[in-house]
Protein backbone atom coordinates (compact mmCIF):
# COMPACT_ATOMS: atom_id res chain seq x y z
CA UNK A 1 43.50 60.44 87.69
CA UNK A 2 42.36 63.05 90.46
CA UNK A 3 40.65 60.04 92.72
CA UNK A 4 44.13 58.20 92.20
CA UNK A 5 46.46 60.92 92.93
CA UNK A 6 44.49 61.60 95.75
CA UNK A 7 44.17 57.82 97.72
CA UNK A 8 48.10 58.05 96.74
CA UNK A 9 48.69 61.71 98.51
CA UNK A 10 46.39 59.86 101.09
CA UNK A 11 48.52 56.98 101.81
CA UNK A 12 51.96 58.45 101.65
CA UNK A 13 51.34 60.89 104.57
CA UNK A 14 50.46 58.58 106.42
CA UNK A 15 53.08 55.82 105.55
CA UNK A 16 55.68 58.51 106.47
CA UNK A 17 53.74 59.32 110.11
CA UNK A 18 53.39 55.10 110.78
CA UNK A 19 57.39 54.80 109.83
CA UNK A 20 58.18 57.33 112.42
CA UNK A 21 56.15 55.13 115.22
CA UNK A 22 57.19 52.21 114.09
CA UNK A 23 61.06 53.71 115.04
CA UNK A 24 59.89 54.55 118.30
CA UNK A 25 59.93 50.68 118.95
CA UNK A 26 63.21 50.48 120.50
CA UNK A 27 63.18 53.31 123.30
CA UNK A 28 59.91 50.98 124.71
CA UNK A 29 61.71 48.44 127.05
CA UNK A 30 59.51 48.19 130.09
CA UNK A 31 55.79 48.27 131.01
CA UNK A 32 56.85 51.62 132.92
CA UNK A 33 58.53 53.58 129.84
CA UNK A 34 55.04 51.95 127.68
CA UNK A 35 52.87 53.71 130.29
CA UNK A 36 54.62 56.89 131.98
CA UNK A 37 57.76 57.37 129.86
CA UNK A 38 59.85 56.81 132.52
CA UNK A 39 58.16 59.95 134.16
CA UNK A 40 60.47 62.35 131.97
CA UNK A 41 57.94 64.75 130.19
CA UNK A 42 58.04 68.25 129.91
CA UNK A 43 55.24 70.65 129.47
CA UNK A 44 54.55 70.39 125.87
CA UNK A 45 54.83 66.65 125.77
CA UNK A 46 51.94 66.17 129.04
CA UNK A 47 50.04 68.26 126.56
CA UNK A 48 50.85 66.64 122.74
CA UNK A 49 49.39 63.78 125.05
CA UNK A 50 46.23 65.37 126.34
CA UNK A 51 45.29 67.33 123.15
CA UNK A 52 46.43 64.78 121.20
CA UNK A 53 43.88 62.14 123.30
CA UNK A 54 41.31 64.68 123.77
CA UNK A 55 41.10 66.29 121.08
CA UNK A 56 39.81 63.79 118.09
CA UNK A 57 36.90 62.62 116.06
CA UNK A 58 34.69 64.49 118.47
CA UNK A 59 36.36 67.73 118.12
CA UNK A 60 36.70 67.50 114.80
CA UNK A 61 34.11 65.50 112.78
CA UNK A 62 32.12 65.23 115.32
CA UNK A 63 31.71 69.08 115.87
CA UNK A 64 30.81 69.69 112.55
CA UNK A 65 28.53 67.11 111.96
CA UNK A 66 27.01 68.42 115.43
CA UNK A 67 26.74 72.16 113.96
CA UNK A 68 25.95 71.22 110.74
CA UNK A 69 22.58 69.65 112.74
CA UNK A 70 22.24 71.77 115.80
CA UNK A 71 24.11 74.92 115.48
CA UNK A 72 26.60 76.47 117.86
CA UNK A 73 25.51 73.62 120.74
CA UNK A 74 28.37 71.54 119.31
CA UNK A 75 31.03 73.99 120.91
CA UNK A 76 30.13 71.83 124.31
CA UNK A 77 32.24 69.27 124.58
CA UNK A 78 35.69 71.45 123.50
CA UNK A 79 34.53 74.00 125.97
CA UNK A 80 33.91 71.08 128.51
CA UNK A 81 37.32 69.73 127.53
CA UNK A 82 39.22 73.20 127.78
CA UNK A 83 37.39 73.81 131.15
CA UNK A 84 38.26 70.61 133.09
CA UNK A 85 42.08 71.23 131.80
CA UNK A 86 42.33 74.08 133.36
CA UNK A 87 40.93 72.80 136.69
CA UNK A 88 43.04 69.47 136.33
CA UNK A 89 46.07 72.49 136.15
CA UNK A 90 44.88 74.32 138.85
CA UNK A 91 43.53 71.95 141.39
CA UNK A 92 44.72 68.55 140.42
CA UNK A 93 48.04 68.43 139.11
CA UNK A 94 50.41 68.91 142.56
CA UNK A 95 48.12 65.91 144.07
CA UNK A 96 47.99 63.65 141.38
CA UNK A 97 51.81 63.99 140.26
CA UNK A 98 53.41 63.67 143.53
CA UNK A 99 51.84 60.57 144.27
CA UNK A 100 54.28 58.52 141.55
CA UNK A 101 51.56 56.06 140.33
CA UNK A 102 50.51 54.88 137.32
CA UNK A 103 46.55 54.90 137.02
CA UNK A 104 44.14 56.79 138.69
CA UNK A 105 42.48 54.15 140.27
CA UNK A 106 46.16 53.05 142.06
CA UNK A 107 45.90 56.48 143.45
CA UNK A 108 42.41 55.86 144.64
CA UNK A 109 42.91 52.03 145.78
CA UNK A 110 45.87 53.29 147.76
CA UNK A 111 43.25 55.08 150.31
CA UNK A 112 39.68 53.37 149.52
CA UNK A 113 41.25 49.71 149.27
CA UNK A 114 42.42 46.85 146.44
CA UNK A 115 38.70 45.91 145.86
CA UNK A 116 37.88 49.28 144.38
CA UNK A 117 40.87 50.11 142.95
CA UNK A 118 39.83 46.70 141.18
CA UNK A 119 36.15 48.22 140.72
CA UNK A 120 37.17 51.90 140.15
CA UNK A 121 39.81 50.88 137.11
CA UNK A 122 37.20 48.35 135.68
CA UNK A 123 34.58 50.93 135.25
CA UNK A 124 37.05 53.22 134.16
CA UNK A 125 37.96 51.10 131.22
CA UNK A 126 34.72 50.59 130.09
CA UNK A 127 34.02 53.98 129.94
CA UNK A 128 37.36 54.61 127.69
CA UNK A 129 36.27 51.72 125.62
CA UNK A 130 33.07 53.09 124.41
CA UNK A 131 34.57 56.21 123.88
CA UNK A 132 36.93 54.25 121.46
CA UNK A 133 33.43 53.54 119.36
CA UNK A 134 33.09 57.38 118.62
CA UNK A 135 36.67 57.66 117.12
CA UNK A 136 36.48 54.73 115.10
CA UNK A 137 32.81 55.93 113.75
CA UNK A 138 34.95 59.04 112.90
CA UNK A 139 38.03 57.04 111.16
CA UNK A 140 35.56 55.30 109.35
CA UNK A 141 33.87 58.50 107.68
CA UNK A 142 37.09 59.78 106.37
CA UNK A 143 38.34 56.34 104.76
CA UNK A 144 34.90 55.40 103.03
CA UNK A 145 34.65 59.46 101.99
CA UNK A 146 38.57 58.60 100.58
CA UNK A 147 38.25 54.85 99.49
CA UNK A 148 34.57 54.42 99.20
CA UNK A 149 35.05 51.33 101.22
CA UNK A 150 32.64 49.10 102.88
CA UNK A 151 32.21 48.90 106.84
CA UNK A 152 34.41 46.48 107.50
CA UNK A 153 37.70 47.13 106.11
CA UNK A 154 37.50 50.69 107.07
CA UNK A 155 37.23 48.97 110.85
CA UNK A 156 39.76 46.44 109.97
CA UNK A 157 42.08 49.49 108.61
CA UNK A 158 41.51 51.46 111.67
CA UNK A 159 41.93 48.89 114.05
CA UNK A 160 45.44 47.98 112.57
CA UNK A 161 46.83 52.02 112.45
CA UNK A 162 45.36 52.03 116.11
CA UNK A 163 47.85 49.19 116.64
CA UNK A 164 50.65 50.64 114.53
CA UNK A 165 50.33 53.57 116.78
CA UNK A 166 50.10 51.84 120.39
CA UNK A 167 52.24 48.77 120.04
CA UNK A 168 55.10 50.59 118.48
CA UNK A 169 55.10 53.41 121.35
CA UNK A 170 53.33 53.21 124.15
CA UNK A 171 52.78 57.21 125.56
CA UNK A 172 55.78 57.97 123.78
CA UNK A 173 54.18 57.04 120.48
CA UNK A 174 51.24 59.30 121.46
CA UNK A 175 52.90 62.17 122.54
CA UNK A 176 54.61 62.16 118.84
CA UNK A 177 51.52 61.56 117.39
CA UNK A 178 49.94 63.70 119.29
CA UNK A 179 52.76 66.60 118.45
CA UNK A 180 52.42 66.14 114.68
CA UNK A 181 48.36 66.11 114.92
CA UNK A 182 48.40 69.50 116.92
CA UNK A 183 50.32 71.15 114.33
CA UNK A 184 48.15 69.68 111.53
CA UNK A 185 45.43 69.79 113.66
CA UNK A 186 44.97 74.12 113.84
CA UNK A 187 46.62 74.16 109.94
CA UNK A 188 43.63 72.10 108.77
CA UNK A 189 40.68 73.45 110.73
CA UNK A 190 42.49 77.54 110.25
CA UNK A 191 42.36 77.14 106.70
CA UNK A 192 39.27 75.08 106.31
CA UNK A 193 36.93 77.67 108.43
CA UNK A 194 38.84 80.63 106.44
CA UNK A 195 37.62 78.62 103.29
CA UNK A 196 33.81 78.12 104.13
CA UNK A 197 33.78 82.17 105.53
CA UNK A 198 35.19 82.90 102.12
CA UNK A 199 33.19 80.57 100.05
CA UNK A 200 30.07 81.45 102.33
CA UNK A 201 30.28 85.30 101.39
CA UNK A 202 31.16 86.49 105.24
CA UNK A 203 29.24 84.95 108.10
CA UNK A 204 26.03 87.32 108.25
CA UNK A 205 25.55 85.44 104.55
CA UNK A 206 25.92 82.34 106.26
CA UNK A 207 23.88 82.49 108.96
CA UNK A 208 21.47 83.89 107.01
CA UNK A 209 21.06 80.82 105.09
CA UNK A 210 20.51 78.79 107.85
CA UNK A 211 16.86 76.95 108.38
CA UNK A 212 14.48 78.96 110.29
CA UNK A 213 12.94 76.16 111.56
CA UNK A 214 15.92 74.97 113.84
CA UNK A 215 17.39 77.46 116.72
CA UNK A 216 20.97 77.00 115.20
CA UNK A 217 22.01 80.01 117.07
CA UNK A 218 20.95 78.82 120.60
CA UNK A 219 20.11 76.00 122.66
CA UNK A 220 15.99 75.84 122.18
CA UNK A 221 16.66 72.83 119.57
CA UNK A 222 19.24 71.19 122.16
CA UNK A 223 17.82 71.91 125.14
CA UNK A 224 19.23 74.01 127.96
CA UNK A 225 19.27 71.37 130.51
CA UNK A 226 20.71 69.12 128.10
CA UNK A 227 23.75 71.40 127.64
CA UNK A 228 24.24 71.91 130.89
CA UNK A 229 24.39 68.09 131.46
CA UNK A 230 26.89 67.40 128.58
CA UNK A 231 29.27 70.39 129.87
CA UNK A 232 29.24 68.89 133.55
CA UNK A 233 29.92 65.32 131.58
CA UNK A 234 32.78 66.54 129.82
CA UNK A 235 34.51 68.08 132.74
CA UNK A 236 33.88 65.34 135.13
CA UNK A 237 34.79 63.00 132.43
CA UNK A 238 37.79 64.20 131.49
CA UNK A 239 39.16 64.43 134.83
CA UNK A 240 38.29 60.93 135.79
CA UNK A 241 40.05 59.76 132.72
CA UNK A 242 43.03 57.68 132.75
CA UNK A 243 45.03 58.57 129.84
CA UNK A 244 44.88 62.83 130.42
CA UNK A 245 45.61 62.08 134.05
CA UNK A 246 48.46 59.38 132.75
CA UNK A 247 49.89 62.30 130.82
CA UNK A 248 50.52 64.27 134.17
CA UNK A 249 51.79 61.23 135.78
CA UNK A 250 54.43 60.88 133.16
CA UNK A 251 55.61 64.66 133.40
CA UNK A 252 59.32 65.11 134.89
CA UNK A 253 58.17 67.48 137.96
CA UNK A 254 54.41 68.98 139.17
CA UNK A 255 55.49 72.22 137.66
CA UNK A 256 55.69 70.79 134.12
CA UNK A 257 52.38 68.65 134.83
CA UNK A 258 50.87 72.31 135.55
CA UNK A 259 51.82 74.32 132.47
CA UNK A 260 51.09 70.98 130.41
CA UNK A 261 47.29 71.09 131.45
CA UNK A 262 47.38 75.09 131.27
CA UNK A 263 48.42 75.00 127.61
CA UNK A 264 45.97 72.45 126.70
CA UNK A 265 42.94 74.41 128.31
CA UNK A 266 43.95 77.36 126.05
CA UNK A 267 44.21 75.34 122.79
CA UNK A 268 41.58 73.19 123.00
CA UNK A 269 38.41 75.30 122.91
CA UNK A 270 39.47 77.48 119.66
CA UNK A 271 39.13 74.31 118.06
CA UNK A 272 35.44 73.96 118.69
CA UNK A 273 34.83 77.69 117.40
CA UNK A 274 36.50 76.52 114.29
CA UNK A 275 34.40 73.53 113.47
CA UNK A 276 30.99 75.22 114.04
CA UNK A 277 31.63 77.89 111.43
CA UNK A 278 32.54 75.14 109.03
CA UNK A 279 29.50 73.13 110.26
CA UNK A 280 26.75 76.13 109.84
CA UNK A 281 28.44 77.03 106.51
CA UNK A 282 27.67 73.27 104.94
CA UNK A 283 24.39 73.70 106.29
CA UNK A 284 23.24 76.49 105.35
CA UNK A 285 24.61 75.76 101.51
CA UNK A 286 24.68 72.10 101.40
CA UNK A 287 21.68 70.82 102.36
CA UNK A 288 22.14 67.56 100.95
CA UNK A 289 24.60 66.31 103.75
CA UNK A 290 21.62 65.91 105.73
CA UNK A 291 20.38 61.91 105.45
CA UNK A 292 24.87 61.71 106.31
CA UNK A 293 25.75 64.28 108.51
CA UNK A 294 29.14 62.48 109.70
CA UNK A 295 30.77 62.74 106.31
CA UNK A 296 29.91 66.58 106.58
CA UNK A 297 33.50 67.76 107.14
CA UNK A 298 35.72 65.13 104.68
CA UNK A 299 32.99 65.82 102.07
CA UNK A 300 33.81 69.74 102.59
CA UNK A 301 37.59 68.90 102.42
CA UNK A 302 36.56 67.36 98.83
CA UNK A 303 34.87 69.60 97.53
CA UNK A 304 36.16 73.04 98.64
CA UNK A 305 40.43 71.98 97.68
CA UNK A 306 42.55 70.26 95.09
CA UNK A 307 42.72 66.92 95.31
CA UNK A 308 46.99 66.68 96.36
CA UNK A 309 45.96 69.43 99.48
CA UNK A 310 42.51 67.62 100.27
CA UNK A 311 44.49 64.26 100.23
CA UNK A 312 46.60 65.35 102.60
CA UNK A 313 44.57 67.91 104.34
CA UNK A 314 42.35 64.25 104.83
CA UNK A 315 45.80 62.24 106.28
CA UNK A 316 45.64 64.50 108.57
CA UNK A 317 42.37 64.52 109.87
CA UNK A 318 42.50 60.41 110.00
CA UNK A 319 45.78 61.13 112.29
CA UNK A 320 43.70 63.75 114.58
CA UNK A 321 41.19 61.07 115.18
CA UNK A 322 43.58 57.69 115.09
CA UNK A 323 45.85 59.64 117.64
CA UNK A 324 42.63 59.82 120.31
CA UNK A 325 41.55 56.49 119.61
CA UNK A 326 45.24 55.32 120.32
CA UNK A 327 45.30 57.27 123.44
CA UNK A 328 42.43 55.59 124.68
CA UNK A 329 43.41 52.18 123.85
CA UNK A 330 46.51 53.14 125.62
CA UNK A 331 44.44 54.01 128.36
CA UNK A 332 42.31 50.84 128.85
CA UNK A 333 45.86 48.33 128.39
CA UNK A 334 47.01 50.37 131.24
CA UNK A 335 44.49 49.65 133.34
CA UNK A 336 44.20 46.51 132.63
CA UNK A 337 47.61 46.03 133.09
CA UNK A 338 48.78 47.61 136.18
CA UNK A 339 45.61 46.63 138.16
CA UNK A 340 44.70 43.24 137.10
CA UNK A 341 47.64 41.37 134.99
CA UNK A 342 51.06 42.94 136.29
CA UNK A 343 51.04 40.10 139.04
CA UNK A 344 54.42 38.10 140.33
CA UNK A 345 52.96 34.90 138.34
CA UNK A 346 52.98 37.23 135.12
CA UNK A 347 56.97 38.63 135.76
CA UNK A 348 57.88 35.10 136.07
CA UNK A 349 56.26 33.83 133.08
CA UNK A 350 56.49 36.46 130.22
CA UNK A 351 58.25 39.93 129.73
CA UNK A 352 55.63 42.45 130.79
CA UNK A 353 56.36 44.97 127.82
CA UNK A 354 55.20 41.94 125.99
CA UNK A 355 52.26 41.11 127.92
CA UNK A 356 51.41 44.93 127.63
CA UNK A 357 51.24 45.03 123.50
CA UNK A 358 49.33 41.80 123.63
CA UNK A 359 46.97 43.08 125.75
CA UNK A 360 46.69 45.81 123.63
CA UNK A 361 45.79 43.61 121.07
CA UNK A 362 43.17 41.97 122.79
CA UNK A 363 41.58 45.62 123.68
CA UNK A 364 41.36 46.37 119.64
CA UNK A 365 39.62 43.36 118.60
CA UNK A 366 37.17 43.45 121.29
CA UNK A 367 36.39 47.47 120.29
CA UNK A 368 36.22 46.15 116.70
CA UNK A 369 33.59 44.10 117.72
CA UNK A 370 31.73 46.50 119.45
CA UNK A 371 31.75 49.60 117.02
CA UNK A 372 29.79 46.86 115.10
CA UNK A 373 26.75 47.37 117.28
CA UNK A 374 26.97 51.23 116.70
CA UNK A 375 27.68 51.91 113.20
CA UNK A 376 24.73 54.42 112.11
CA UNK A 377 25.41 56.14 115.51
CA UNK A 378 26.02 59.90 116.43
CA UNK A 379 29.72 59.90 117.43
CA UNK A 380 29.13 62.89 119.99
CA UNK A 381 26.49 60.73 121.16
CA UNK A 382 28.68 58.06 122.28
CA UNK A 383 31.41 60.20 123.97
CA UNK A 384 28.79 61.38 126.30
CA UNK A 385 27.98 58.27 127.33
CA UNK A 386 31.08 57.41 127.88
CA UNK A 387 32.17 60.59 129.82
CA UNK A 388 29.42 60.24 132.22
CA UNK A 389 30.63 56.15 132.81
CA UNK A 390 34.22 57.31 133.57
CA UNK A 391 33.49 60.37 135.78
CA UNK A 392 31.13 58.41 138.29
CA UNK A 393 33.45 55.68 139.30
CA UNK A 394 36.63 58.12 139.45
CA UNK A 395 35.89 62.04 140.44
CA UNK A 396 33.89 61.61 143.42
CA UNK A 397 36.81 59.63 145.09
CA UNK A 398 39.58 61.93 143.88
CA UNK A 399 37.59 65.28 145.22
CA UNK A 400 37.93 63.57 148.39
CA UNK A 401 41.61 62.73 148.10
CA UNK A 402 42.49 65.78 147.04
CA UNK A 403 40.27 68.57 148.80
CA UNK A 404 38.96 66.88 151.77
CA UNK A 405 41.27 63.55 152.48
CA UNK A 406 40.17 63.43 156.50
CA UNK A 407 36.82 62.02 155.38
CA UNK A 408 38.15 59.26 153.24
CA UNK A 409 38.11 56.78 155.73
CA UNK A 410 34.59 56.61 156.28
CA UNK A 411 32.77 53.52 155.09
CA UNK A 412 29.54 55.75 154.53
CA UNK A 413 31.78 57.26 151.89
CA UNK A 414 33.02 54.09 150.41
CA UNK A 415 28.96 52.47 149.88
CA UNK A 416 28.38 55.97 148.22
CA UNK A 417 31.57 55.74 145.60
CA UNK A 418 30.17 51.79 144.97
CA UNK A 419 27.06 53.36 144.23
CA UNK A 420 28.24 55.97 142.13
CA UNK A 421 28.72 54.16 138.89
CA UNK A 422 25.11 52.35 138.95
CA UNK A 423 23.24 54.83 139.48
CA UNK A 424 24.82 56.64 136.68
CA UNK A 425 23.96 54.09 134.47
CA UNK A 426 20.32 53.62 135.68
CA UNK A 427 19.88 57.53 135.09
CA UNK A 428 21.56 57.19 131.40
CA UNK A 429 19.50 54.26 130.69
CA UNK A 430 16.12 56.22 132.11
């Protein structure tokens, strides 16, 4: 009766949250109001969009499955995240606003030429795309640790509330999923670190639990250098990214763009804090979770709450990570889109709002396919990858652009930003 009551909890939340996307339908009439909202955001919807993007299955899961192996090293990437929003506030936000486009690499293309716009917003997708991988590893944990379901209808399931989410609403069904998660988002990981401090005896108890063996505490086990690296990733990453930067091109004025990124830079990081006390807690009194590390923080939601609250407590951790998953697919179709398909052969031939869902269509199968090849992997694992992909074919170019334009003309400047992007993936791959 419990395991009943609580799949039904389960699937009521979130029929209620897909219901209210699915109404969103009819305020998406053009590619533009699908990608930018018709440019009409204020502050807190630029950052429902960002947090809600950014802040997902890595944040989340993937922070406490990263403490609950390595200690306090998995506050990195919401550091890195809260970091680069404030300098996308500070330093970015004016530029990239007042320029009216729709994708970063228009912006870029519109100085360094069509060809690497072409190239910039190709490399740029692929690097969204694998991040995709790490959010569906993440959806995946919490419907097996809810359903006990096999690999591939907890893919197919994802792929299809992905969809629900994306089709429906474009950014607009983002920044409301990305509203709801924030809320749920701090009430989940408040009371779930509040829990394991309680449940842990106070956090001297629970750090003295943890294995000696293993610098939980510092960055011996991770390695200094390797930290550094992942910080610089997540910054760079996150500022070459199209669907944060998207979110400040669909603000209503650079003022609102500003306080959007500000307010995301000062609620993101908390997050991280949050997840690593959960994370050493389960290690240092569930030892058990270590041959499945992933499932660390739905199988704490189990066993530390009733099953009705831990139902719904787990809705809402499949929205947090759904809602960056979404954002990312809504990132890739809008590349795709507005630099390759949105041609005059394509206006004359089919409505681009539908062109732009079936597109989006075509981007979830093919990440279906691919999350395939990762299955067993770490999911912080594949963000960093993908961070590292995105920032070399996009930050390098917009530096210029914004701090030092005058040299953007050179064609020594040009080879280097081709180069970029291989030898980032030669260095990876060494």
């Amino acid at each position: 009766m419990d395991s009943a009551l609580y799949q039904l909890t389960f699937l009521f939340t979130f029929a209620i949250i897909g219901l209210a996307a699915i109404r969103r339908t009819r305020a998406v009439t053009s590619a533009e109001s699908f990608a930018v909202a018709d440019r009409s955001l204020s502050a807190r919807g630029v950052s429902a969009i960002i947090i809600g993007t950014l802040v997902g299955g890595v944040s989340t899961i993937g922070t406490v499955q990263a403490a609950y192996t390595h200690g306090v090293s998995a506050g990195i990437f919401t550091l890195g995240s809260g970091l680069s929003c404030l300098i996308l506030g500070l330093f970015f936000a004016r530029a990239l606003r007042e320029e009216g486009v729709v994708t970063v690499s228009e912006y870029l293309g519109r100085s360094f030429g069509q060809r690497f716009r072409h190239y910039c917003s190709a490399i740029n997708s692929l690097g969204m795309f694998i991040h995709i991988v790490g959010q569906v590893l993440a959806a995946i944990a919490v419907l097996q640790a809810v359903f006990h379901c096999g690999d591939s209808l907890a893919v197919l399931v994802t792929m299809l509330l992905i969809g629900v989410f994306v089709v429906c609403g474009g950014i607009g069904g983002a920044g409301l999923l990305g509203g709801i998660k924030f809320v749920m988002l701090y009430v989940i990981m408040i009371i779930c670190a509040v829990v394991a401090l309680l449940e842990g005896g106070g956090l001297g108890a629970i750090l003295a639990g943890l294995p000696r063996e293993i610098d939980m505490l510092g960055l011996a086990d991770y390695g200094v250098k390797g930290a550094a690296v992942d910080l610089l990733s997540v910054i760079v990453g996150v500022l070459s990214t199209q669907i944060y930067l998207q979110a400040i091109f669909a603000a209503r004025s650079v003022r609102e763009a500003r306080n959007g990124a500000f307010l995301s830079a000062a609620l993101i990081p908390p997050i991280g804090v949050l997840g690593i006390v959960i994370g050493l807690y389960l290690r240092a009194n569930h030892p058990e979770l270590v041959t499945s590390p992933a499932q660390a923080l739905p199988y704490f939601l189990q066993i530390s709450f009733p099953p009705l609250l831990a139902a719904f407590f787990s809705a809402g951790l499949l929205m947090i990570v759904l809602g960056t998953g979404a954002g990312l697919v809504l990132g890739v179709t809008t590349n795709i889109y507005n630099d390759f398909l949105s041609s005059a052969r394509w206006r004359k031939t089919a409505r681009p709002i539908r062109v732009v869902r079936l597109t989006t269509l075509g981007v979830l199968c093919a990440a279906a396919l691919l999350v395939f090849t990762g299955l067993d992997s770490t999911i912080l694992k594949w963000s960093y990858m993908s961070m590292g992909l995105r920032g070399s074919s996009v930050f390098a170019g917009l530096v210029v652009l914004v701090f030092c334009r005058k040299i953007a003309a050179s064609p020594w400047l040009l080879a280097l930003l081709y180069l970029l992007p291989v030898a980032s993936t030669l260095a990876a791959l060494l």
